[in-house]
C-alpha atoms as a PDB file:
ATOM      1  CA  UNK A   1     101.159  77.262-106.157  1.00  0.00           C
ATOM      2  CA  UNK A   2     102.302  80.564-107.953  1.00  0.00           C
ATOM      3  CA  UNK A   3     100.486  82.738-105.551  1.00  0.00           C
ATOM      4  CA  UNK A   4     102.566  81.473-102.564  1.00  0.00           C
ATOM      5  CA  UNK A   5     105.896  83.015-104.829  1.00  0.00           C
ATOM      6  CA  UNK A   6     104.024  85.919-105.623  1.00  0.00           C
ATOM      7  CA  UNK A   7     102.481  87.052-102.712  1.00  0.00           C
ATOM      8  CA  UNK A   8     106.333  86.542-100.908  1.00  0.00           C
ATOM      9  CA  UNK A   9     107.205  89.437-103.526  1.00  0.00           C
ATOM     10  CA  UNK A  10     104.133  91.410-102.647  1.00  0.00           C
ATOM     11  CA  UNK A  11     102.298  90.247-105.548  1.00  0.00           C
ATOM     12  CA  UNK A  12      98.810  88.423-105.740  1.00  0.00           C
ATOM     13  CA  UNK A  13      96.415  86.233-107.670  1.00  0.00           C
ATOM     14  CA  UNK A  14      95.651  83.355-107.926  1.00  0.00           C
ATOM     15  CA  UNK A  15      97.236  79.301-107.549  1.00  0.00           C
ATOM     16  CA  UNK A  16      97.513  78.872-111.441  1.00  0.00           C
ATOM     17  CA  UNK A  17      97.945  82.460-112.200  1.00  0.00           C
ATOM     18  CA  UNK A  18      99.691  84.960-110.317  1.00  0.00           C
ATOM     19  CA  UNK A  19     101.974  87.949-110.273  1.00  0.00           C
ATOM     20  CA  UNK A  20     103.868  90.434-108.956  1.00  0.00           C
ATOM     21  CA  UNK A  21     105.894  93.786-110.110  1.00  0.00           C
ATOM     22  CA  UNK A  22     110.015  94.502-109.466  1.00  0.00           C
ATOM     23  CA  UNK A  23     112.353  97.329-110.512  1.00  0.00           C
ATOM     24  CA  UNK A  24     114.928  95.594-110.104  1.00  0.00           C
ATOM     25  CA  UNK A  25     117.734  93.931-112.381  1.00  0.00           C
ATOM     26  CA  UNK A  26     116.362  90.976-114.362  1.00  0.00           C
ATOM     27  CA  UNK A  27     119.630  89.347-113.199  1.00  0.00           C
ATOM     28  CA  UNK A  28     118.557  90.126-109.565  1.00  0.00           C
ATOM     29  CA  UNK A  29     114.917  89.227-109.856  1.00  0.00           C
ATOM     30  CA  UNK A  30     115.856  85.726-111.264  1.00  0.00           C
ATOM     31  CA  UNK A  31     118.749  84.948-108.257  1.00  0.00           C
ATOM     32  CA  UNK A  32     115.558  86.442-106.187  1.00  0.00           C
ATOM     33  CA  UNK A  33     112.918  83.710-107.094  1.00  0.00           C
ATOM     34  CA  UNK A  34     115.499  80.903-107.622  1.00  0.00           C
ATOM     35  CA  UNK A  35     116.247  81.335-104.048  1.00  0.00           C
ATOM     36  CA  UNK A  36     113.091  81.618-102.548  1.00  0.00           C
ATOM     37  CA  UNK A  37     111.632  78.513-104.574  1.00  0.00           C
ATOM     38  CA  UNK A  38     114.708  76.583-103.536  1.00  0.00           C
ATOM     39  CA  UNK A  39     114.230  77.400 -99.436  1.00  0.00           C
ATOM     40  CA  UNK A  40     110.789  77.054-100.093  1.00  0.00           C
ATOM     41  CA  UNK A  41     109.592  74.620-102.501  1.00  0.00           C
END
């Protein structure tokens, strides 16, 4: 469910198609969403 990781980021949409924005390092966003899908998936 994509919008579960996106809205976590303060993003939205929908289960199959979701997003959210980050300014960020594209290192840091990456270590950012590996983590939370791997606590939370």
């Amino acid at each position: 469910d994509l919008f579960k990781i996106a809205s976590n980021f303060k993003g939205g949409g929908h289960r199959m198609a979701s997003a959210y924005s980050d300014n960020g390092s594209l290192r840091t966003i990456i270590n950012n969403l590996k983590k939370y899908i791997k606590d939370n998936i």
